[in-house]
C-alpha atoms as a PDB file:
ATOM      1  CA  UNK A   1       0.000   0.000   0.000  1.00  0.00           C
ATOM      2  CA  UNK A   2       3.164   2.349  -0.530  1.00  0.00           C
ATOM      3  CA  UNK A   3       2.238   3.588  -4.098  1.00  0.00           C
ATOM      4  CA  UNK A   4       1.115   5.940  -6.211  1.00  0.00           C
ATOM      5  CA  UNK A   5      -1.869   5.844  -8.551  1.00  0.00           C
ATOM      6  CA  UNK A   6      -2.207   8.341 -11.637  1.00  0.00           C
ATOM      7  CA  UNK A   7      -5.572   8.573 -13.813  1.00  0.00           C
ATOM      8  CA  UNK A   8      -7.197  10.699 -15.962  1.00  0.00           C
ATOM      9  CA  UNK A   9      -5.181   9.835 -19.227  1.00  0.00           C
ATOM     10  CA  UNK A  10      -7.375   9.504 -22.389  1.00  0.00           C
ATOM     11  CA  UNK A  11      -7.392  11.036 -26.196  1.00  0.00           C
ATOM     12  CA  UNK A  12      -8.123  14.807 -26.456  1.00  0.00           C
ATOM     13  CA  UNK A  13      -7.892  17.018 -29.979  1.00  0.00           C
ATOM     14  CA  UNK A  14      -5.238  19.566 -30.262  1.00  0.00           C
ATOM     15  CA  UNK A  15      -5.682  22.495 -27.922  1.00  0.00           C
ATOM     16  CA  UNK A  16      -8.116  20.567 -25.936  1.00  0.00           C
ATOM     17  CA  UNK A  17      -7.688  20.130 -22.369  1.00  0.00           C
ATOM     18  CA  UNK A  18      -7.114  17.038 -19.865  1.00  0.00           C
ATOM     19  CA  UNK A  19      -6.239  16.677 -16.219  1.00  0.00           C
ATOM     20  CA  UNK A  20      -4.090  13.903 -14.287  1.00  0.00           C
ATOM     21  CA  UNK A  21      -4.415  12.551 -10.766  1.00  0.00           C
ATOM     22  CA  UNK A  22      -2.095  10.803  -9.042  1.00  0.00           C
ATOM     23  CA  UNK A  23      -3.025   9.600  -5.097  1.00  0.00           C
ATOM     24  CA  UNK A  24      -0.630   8.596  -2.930  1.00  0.00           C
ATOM     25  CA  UNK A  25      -0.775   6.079  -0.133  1.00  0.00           C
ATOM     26  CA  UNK A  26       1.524   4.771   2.671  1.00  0.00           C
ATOM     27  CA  UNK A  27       3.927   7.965   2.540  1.00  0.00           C
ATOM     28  CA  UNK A  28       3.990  10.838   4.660  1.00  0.00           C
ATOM     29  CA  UNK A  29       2.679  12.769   1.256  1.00  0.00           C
ATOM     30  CA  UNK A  30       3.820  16.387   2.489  1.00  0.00           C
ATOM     31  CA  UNK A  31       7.829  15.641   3.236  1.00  0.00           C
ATOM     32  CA  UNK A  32       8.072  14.697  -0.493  1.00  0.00           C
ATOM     33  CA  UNK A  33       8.697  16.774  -3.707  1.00  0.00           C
ATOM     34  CA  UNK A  34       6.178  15.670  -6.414  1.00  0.00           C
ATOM     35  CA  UNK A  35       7.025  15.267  -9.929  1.00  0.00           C
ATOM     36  CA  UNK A  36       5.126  14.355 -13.350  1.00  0.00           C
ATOM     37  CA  UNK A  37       6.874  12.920 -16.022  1.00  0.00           C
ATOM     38  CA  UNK A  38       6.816  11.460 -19.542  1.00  0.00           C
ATOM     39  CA  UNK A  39       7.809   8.942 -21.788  1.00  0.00           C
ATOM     40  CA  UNK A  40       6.468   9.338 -25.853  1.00  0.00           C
ATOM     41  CA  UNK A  41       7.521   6.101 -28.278  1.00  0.00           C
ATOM     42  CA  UNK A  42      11.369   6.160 -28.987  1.00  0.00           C
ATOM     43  CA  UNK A  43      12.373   8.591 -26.621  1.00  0.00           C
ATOM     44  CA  UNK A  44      13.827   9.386 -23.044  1.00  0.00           C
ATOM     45  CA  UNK A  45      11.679   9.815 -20.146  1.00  0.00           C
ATOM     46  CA  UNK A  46      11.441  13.953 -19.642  1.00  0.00           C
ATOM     47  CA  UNK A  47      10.260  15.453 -16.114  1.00  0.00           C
ATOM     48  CA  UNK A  48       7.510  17.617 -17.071  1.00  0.00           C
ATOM     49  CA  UNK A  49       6.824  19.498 -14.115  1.00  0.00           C
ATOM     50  CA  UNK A  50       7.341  19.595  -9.851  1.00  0.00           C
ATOM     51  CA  UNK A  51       6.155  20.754  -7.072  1.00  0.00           C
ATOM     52  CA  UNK A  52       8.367  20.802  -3.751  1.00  0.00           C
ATOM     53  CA  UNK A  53       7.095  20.454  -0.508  1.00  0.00           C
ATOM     54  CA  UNK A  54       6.880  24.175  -0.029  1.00  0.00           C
ATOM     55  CA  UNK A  55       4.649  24.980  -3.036  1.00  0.00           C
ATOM     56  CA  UNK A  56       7.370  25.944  -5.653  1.00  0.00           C
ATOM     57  CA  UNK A  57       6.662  24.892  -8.962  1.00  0.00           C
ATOM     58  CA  UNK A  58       9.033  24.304 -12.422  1.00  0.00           C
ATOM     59  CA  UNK A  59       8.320  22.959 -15.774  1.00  0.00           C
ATOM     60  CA  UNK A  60      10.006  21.733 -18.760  1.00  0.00           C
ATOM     61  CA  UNK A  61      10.501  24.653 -21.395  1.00  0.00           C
ATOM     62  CA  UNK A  62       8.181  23.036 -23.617  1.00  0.00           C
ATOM     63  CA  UNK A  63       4.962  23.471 -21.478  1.00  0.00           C
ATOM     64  CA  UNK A  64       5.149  26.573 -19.661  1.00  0.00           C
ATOM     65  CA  UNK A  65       2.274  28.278 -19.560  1.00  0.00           C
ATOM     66  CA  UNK A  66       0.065  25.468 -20.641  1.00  0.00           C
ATOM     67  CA  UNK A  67       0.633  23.084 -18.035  1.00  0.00           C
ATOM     68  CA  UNK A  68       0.503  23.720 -14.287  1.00  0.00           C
ATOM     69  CA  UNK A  69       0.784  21.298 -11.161  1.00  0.00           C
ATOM     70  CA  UNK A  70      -0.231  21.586  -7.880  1.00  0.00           C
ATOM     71  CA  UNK A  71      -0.798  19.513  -4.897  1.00  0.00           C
ATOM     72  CA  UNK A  72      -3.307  18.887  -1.902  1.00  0.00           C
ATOM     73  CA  UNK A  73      -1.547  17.609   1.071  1.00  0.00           C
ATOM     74  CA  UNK A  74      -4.770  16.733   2.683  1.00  0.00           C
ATOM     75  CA  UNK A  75      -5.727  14.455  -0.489  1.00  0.00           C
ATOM     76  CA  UNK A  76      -2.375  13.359  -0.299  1.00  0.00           C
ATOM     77  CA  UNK A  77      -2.680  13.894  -4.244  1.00  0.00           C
ATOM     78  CA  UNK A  78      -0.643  15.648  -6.908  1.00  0.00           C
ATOM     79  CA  UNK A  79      -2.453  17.481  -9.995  1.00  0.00           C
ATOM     80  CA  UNK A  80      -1.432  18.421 -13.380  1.00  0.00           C
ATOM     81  CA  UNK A  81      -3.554  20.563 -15.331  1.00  0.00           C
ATOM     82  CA  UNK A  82      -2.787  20.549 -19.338  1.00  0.00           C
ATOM     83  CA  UNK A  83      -4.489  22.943 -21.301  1.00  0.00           C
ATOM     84  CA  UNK A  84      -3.889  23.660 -25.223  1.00  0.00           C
ATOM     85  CA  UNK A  85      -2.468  20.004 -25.940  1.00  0.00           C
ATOM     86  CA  UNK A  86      -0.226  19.518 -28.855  1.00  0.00           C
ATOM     87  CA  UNK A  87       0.514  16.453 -30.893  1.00  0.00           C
ATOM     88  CA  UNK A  88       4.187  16.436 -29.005  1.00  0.00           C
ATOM     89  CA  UNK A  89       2.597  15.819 -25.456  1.00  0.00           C
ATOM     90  CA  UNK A  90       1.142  12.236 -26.455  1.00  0.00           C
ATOM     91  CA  UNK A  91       3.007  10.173 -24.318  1.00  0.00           C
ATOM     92  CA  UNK A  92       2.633   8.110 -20.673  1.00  0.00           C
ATOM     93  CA  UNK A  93       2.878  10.704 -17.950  1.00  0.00           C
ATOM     94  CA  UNK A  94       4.232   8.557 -14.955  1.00  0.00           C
ATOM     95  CA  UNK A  95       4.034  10.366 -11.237  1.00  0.00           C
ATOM     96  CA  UNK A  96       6.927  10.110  -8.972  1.00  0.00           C
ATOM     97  CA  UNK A  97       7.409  11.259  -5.311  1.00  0.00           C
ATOM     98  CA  UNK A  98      11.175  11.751  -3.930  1.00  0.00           C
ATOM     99  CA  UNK A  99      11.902  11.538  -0.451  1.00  0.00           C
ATOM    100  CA  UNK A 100      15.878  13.005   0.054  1.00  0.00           C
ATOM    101  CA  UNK A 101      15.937  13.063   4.289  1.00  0.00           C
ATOM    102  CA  UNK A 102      16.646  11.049   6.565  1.00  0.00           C
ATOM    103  CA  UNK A 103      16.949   8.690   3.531  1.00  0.00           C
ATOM    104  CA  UNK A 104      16.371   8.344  -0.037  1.00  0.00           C
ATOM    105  CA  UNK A 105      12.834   7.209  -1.491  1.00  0.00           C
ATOM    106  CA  UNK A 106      11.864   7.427  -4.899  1.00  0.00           C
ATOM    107  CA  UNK A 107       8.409   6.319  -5.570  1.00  0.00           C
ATOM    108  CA  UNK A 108       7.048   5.824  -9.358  1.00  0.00           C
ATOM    109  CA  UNK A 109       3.034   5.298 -10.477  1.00  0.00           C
ATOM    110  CA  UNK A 110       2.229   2.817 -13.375  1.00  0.00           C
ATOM    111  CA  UNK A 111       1.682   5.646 -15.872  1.00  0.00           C
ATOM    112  CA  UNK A 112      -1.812   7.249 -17.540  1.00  0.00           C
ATOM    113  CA  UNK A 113      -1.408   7.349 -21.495  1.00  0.00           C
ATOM    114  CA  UNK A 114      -2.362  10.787 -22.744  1.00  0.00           C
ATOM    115  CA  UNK A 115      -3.527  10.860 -26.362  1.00  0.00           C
ATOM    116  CA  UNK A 116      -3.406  13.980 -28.606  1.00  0.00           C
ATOM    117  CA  UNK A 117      -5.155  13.224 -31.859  1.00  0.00           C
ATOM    118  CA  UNK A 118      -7.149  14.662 -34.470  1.00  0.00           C
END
């Protein structure tokens, strides 16, 4: 019951919208930095965007200002919020919690595939 679960993956037009879950379980949620990241066909597995434990926020060049995360500590779940989807975002967005103090933990969900499609 240590794990993290992402959903809300599907197939959304160009500039359309879509927004992921991931719920975590058996971790003290609000000591860990929250991260989303992806994997398309053929290439490397990119972080996308984090969150720390403090609020702060970064992103990948290639989706500022159309992606955002954020995180509910009572939920115990991380958000990301994709708006104006491009053909280049298809790929499995995987959700990861690291841990750094008093020892390392690095936690990985099974992945939601996001579709962009006309």
């Amino acid at each position: 019951q240590v794990q993290l679960v992402e959903s809300g993956g599907g197939l959304v037009q160009p500039g359309g919208s879509l927004r992921l879950s991931c719920a975590a379980s058996g971790i003290v949620f609000r000591l860990y930095t929250m991260n989303w990241y992806r994997q398309a066909p053929g290439k490397q597995r990119e972080l996308v965007a984090a969150i720390t434990t403090g609020g702060s926020t970064n992103y990948v060049d290639s989706v500022k200002g159309r992606f955002t995360i954020s995180r509910d500590n009572a939920e115990m779940t991380v958000y990301l919020q994709m708006n104006s989807l491009k053909f280049e975002d298809t790929a499995v967005y995987y959700c990861n919690a690291v841990l750094d103090r008093p020892v390392r933990h690095d936690l990985w969900g099974q992945g939601t595939q996001v579709t962009v499609s006309a």
